[in-house]
N, C-alpha and C. Protein backbone atom coordinates (compact mmCIF):
# COMPACT_ATOMS: atom_id res chain seq x y z
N UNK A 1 -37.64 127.59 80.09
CA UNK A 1 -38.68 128.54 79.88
C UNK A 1 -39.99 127.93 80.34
N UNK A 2 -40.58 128.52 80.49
CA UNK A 2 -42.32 128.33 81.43
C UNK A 2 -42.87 127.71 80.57
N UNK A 3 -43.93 126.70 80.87
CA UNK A 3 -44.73 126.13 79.72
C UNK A 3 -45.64 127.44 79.40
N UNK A 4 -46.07 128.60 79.72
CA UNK A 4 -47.32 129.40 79.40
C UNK A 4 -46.65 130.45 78.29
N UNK A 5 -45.02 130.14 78.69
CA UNK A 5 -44.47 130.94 77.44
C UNK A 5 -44.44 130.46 76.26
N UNK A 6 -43.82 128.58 76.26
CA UNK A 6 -43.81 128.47 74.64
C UNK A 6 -44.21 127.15 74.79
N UNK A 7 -45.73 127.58 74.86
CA UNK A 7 -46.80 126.59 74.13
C UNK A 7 -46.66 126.05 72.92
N UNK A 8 -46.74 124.95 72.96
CA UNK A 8 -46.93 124.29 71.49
C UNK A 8 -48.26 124.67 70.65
N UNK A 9 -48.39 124.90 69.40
CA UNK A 9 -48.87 125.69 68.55
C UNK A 9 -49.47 124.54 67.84
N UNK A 10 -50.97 124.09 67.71
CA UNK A 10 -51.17 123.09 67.08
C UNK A 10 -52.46 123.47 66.14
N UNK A 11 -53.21 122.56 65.42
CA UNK A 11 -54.49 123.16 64.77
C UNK A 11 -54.64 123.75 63.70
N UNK A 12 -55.58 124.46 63.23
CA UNK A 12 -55.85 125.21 62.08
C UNK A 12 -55.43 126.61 62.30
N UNK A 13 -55.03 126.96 63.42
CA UNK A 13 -54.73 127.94 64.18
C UNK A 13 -53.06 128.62 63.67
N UNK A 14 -52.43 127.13 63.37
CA UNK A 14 -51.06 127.34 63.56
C UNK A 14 -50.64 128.19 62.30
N UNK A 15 -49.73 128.96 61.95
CA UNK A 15 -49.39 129.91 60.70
C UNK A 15 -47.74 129.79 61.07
N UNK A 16 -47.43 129.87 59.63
CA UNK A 16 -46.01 130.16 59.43
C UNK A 16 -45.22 130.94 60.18
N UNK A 17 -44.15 130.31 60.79
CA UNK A 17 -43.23 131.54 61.74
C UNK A 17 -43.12 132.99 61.15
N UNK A 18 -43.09 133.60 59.65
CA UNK A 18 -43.40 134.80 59.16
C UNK A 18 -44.34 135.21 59.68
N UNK A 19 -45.27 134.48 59.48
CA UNK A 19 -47.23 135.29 59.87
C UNK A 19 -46.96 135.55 61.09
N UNK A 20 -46.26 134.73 61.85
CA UNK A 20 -45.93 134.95 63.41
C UNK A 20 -45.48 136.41 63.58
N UNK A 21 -44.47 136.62 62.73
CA UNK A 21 -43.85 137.86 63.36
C UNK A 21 -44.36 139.08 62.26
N UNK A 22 -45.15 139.22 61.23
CA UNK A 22 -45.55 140.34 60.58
C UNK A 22 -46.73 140.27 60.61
N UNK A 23 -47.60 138.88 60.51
CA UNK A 23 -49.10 139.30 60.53
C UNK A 23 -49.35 139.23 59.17
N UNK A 24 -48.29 139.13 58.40
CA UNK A 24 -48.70 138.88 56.74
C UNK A 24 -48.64 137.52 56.01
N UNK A 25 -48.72 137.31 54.89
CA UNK A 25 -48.92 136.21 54.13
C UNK A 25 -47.47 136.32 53.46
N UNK A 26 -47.15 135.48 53.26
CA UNK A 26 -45.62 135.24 52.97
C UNK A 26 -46.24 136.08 51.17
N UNK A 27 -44.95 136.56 51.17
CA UNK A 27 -45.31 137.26 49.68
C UNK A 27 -45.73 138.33 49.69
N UNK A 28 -46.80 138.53 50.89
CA UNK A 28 -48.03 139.87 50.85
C UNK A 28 -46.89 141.19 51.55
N UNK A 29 -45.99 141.10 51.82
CA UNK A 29 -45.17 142.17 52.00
C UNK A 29 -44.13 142.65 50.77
N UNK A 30 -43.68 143.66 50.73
CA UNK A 30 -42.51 144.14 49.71
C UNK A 30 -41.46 144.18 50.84
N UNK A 31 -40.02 144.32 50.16
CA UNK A 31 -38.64 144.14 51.34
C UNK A 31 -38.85 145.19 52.34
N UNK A 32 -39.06 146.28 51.56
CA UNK A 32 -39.24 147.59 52.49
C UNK A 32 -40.36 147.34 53.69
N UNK A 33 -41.14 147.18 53.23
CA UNK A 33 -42.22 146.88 54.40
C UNK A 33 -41.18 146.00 55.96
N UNK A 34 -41.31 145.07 55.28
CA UNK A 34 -40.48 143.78 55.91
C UNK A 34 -39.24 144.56 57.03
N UNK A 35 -38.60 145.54 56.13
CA UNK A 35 -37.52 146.39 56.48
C UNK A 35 -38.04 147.35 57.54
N UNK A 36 -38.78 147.80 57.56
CA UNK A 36 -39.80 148.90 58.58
C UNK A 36 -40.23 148.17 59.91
N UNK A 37 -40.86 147.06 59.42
CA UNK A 37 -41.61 146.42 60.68
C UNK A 37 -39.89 145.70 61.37
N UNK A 38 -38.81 145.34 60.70
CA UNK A 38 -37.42 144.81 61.83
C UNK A 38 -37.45 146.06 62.42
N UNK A 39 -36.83 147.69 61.67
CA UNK A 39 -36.28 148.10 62.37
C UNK A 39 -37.26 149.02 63.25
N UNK A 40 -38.63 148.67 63.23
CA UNK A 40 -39.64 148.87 64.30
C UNK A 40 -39.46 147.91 65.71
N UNK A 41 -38.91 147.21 64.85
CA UNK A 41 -38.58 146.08 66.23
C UNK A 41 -40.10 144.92 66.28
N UNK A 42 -39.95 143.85 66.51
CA UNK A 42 -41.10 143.06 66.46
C UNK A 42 -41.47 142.57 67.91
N UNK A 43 -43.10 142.49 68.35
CA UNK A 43 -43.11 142.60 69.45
C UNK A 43 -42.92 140.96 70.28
N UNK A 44 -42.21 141.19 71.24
CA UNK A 44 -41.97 140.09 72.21
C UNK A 44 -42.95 138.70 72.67
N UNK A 45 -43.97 139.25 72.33
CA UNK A 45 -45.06 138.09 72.15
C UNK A 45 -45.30 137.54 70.86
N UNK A 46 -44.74 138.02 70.18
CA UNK A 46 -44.91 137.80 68.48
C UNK A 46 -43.78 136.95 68.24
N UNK A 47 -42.44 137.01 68.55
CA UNK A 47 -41.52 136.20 68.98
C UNK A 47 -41.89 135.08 69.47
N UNK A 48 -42.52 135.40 70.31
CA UNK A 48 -42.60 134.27 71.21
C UNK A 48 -43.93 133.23 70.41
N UNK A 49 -44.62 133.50 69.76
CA UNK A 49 -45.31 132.63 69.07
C UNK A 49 -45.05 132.07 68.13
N UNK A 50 -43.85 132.61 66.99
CA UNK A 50 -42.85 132.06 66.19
C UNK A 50 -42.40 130.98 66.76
N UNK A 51 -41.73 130.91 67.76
CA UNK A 51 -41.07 130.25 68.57
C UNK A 51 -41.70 128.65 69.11
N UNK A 52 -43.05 129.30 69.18
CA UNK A 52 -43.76 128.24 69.33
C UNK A 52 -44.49 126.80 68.27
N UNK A 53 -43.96 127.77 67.19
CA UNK A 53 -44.35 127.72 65.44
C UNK A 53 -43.41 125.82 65.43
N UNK A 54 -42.85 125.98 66.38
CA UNK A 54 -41.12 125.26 65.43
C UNK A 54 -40.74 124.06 66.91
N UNK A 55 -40.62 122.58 66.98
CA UNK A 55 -40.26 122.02 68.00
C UNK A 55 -38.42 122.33 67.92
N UNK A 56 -38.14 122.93 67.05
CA UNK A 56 -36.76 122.72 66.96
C UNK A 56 -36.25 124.23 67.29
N UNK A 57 -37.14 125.15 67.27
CA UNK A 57 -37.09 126.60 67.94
C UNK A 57 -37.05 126.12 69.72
N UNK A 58 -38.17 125.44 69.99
CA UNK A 58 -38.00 125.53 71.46
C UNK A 58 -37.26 124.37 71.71
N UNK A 59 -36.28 123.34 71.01
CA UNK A 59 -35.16 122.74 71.80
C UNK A 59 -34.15 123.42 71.47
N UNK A 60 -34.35 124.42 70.97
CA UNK A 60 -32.71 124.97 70.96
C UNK A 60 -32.73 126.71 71.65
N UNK A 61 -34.02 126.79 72.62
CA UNK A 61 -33.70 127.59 73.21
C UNK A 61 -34.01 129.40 72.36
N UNK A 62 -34.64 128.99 71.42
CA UNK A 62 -34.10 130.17 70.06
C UNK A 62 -34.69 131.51 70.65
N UNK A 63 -35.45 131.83 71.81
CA UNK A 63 -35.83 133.04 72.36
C UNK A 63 -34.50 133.87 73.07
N UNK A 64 -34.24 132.51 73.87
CA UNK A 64 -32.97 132.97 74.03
C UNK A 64 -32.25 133.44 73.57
N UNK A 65 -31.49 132.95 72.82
CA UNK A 65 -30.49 133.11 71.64
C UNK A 65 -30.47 134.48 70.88
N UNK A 66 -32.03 134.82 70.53
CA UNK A 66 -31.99 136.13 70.03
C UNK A 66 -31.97 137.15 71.13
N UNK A 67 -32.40 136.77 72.04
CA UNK A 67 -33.04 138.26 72.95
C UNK A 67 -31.71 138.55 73.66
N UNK A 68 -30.92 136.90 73.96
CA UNK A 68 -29.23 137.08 74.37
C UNK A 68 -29.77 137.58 76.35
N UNK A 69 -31.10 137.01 76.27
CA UNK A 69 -31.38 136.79 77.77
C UNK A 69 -31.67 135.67 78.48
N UNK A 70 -31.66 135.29 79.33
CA UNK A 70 -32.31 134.24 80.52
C UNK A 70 -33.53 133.82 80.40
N UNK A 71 -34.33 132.60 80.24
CA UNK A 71 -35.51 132.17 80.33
C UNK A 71 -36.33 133.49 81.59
N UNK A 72 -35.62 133.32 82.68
CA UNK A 72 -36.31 134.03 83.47
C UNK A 72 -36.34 135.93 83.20
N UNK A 73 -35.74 136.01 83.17
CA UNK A 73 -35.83 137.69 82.16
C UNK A 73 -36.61 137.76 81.48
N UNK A 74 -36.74 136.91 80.24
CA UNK A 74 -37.72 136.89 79.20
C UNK A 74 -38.89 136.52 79.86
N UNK A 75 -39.35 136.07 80.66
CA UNK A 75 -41.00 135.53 81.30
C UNK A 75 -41.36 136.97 82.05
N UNK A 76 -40.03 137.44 82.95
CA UNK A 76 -40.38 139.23 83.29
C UNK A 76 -41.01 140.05 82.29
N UNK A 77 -40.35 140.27 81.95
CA UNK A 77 -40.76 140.95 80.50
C UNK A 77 -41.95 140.84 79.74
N UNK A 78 -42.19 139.70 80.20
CA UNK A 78 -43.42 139.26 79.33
C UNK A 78 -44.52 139.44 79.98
N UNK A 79 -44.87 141.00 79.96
CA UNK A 79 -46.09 141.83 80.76
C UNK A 79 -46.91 141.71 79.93
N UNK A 80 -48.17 140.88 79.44
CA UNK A 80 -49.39 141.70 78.62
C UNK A 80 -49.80 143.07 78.77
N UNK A 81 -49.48 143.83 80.06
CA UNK A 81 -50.10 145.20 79.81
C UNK A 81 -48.69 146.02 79.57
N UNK A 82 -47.29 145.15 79.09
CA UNK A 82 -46.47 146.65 78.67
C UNK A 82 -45.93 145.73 77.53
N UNK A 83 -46.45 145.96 76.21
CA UNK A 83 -45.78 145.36 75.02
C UNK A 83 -44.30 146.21 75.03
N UNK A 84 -43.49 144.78 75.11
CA UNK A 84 -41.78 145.18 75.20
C UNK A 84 -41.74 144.61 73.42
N UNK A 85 -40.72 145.58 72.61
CA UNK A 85 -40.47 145.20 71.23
C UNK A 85 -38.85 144.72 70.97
N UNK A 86 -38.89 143.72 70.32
CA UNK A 86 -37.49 143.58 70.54
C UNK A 86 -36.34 144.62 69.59
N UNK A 87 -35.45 144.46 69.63
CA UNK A 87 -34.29 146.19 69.45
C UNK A 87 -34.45 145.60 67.23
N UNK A 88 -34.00 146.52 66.74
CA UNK A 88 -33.68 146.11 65.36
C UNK A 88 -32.83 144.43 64.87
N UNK A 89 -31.87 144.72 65.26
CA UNK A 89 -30.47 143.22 65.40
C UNK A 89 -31.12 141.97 65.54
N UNK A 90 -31.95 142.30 67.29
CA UNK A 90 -32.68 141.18 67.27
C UNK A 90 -33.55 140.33 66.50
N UNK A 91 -34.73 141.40 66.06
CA UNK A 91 -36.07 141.41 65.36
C UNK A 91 -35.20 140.98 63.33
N UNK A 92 -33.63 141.13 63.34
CA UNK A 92 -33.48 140.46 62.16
C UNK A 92 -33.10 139.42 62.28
N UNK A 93 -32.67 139.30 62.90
CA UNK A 93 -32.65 137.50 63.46
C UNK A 93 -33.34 136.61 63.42
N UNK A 94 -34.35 136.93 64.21
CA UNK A 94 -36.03 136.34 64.18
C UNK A 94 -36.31 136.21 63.09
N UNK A 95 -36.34 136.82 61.68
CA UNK A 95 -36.96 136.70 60.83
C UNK A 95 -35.80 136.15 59.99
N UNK A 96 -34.56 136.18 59.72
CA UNK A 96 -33.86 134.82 59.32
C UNK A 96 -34.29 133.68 59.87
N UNK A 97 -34.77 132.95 61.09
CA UNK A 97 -34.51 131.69 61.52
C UNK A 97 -36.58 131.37 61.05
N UNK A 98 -37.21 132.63 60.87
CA UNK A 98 -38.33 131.93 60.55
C UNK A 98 -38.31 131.94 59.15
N UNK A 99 -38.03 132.86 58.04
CA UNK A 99 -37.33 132.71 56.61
C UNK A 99 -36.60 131.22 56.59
N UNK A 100 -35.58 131.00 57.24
CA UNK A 100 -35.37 129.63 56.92
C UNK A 100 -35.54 128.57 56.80
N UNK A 101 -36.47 128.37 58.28
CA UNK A 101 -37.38 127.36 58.50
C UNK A 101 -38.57 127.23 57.35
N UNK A 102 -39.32 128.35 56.93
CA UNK A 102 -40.03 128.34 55.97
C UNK A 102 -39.74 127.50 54.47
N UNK A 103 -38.66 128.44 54.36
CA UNK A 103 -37.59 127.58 52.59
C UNK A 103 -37.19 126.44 53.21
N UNK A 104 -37.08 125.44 54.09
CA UNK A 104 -36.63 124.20 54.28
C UNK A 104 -38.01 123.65 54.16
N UNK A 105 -39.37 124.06 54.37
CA UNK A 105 -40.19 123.32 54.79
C UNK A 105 -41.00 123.32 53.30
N UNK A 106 -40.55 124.47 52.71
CA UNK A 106 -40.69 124.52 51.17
C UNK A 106 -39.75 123.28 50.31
N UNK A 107 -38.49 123.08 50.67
CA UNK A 107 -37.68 122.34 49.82
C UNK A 107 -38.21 120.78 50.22
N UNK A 108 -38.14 120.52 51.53
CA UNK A 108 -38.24 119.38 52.13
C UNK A 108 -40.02 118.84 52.10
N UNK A 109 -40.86 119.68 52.18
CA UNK A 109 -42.51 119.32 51.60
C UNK A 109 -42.85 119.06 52.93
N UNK A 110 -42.19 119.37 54.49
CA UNK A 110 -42.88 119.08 56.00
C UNK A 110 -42.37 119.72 56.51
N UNK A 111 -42.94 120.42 57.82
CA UNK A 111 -41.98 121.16 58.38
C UNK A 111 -40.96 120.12 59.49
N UNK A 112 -41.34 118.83 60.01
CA UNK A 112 -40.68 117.89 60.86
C UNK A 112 -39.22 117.58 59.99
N UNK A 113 -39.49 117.45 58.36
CA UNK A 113 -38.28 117.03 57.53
C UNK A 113 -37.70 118.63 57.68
N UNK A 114 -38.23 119.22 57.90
CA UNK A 114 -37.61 120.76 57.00
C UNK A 114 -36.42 120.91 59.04
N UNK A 115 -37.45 120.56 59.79
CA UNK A 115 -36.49 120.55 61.11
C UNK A 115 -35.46 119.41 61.51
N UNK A 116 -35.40 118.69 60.89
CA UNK A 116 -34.44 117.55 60.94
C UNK A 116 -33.10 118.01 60.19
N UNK A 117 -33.54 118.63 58.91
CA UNK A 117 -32.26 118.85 58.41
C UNK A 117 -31.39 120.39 59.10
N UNK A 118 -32.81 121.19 59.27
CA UNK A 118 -31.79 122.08 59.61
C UNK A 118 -31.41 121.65 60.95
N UNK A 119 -31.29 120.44 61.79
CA UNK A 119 -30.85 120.57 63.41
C UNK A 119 -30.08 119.27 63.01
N UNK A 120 -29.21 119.06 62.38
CA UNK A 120 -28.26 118.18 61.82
C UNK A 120 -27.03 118.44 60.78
N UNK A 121 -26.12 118.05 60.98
CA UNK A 121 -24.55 118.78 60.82
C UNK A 121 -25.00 118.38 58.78
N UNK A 122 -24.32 119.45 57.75
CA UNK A 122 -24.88 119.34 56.62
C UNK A 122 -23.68 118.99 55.75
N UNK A 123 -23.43 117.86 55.36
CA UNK A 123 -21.84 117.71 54.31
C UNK A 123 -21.60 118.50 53.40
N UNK A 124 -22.48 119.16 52.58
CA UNK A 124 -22.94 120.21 51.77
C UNK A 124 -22.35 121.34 52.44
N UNK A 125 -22.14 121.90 53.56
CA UNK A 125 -22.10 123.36 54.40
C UNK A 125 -21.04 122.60 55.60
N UNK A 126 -20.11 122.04 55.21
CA UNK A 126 -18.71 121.80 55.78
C UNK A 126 -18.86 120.82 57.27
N UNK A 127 -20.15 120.36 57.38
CA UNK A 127 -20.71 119.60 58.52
C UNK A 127 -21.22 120.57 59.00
N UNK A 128 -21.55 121.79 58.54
CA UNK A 128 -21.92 122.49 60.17
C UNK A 128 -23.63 122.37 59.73
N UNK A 129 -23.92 122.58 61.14
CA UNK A 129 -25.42 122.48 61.57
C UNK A 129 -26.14 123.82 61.24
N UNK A 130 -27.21 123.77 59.82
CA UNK A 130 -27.39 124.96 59.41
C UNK A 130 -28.62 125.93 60.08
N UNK A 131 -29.05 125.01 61.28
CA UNK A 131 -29.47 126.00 62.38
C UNK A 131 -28.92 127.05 62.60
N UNK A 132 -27.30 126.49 62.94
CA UNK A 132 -26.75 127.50 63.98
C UNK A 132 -25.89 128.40 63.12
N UNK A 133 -26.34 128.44 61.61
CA UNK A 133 -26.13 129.47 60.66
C UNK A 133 -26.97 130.79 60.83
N UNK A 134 -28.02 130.18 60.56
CA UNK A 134 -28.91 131.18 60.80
C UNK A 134 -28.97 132.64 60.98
N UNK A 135 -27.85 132.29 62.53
CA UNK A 135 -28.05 133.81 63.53
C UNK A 135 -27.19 135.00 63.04
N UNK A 136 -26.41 134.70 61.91
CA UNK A 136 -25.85 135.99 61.09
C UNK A 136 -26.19 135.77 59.43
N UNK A 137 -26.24 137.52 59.15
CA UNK A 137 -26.75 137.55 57.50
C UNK A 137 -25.95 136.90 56.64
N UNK A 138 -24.68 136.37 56.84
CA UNK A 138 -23.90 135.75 56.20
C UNK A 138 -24.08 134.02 56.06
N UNK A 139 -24.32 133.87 57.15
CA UNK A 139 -24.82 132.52 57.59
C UNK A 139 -26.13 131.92 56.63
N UNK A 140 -27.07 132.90 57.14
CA UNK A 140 -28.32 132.71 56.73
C UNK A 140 -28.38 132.58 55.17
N UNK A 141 -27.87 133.72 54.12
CA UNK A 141 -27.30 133.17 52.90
C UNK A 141 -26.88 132.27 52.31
N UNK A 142 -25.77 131.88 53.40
CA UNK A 142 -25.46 130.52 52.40
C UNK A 142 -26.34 129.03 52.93
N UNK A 143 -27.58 129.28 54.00
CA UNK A 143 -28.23 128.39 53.97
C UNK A 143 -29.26 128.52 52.59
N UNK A 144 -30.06 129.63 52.40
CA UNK A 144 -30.68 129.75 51.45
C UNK A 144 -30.23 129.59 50.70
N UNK A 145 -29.13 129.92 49.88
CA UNK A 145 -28.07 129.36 48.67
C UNK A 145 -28.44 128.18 48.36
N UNK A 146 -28.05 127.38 49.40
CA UNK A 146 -28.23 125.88 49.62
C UNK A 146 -29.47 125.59 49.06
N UNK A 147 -30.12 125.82 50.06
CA UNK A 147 -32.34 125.32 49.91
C UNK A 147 -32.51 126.01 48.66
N UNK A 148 -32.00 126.73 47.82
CA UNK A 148 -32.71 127.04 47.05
C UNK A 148 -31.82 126.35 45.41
N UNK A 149 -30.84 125.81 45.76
CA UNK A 149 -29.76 124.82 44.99
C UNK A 149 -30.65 123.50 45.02
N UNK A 150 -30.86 123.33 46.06
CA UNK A 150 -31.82 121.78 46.54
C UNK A 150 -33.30 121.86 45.64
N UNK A 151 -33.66 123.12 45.98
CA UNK A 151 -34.88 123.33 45.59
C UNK A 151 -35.45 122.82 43.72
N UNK A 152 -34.07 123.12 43.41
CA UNK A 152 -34.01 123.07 41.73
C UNK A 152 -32.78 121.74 40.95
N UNK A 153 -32.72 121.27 42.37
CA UNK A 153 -32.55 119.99 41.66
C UNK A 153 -30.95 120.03 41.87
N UNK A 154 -29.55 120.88 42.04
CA UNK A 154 -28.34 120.99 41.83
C UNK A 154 -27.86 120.15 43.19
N UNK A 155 -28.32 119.89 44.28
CA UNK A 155 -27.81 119.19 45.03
C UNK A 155 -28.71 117.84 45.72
N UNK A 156 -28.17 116.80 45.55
CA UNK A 156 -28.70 115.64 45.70
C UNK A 156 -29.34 114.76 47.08
């Protein structure tokens, strides 16, 4: 992907991959809301600044992954004068992998610790790498399960 696409995000500037994709304060939404703006679809530059939120979003490609397109497709697309939104499916995706990243960076107290664990195989979650949980609602559950087991002390 182009460096002008996923700039690194540094400063006082930088906000939570949520704020990235709603514009809100973690909390400051109800589910429904949350629920409206996925199946509004979230816009492609808004993605793409999430994305930028996370060094472990852009080594693993994660624009990709959701949009299920080509670096070069996605830079097409990426017209400032025609905001493209991504479809429902997608836009819940996005907001699992920034939900998660968030509760890791909550459990772990950094977001560098909170990206280490999730981009590393977990003995807890059968070795698997709870990144690449993420990308389904089933997945994503039993990572939060987890972080939020950790969170309160049940796993060591």
């Amino acid at each position: 992907m182009s460096s002008s696409i996923l700039r690194p995000q540094t400063g006082a500037a930088a906000q939570p991959p949520t704020f990235q994709l709603t514009h809100a304060e973690t909390g400051g939404l109800s589910h429904l809301d949350i629920l409206r703006l996925v199946q509004a679809g979230f816009a492609l530059s808004d993605v793409q600044a999430m994305v930028r939120s996370s060094s472990l979003f852009k080594a693993h490609k994660l624009l990709e992954r959701i949009m299920g397109k080509s670096a070069r497709t996605i830079q097409r697309l990426s017209n400032p004068q025609n905001e493209v939104r991504l479809n429902p499916q997608q836009s819940a995706v996005a907001l699992q992998y920034a939900q998660g990243l968030e509760l890791a960076v909550m459990v772990f107290g950094s977001q560098p610790l909170a990206e280490n664990w999730l981009g590393r195989p977990c003995k807890h979650l059968s070795g698997i790498v709870p990144f690449e949980m993420l990308n389904t609602s089933v997945g994503f559950k039993v990572v939060v399960d987890y972080l939020e087991r950790a969170r309160l002390g049940v796993y060591q």
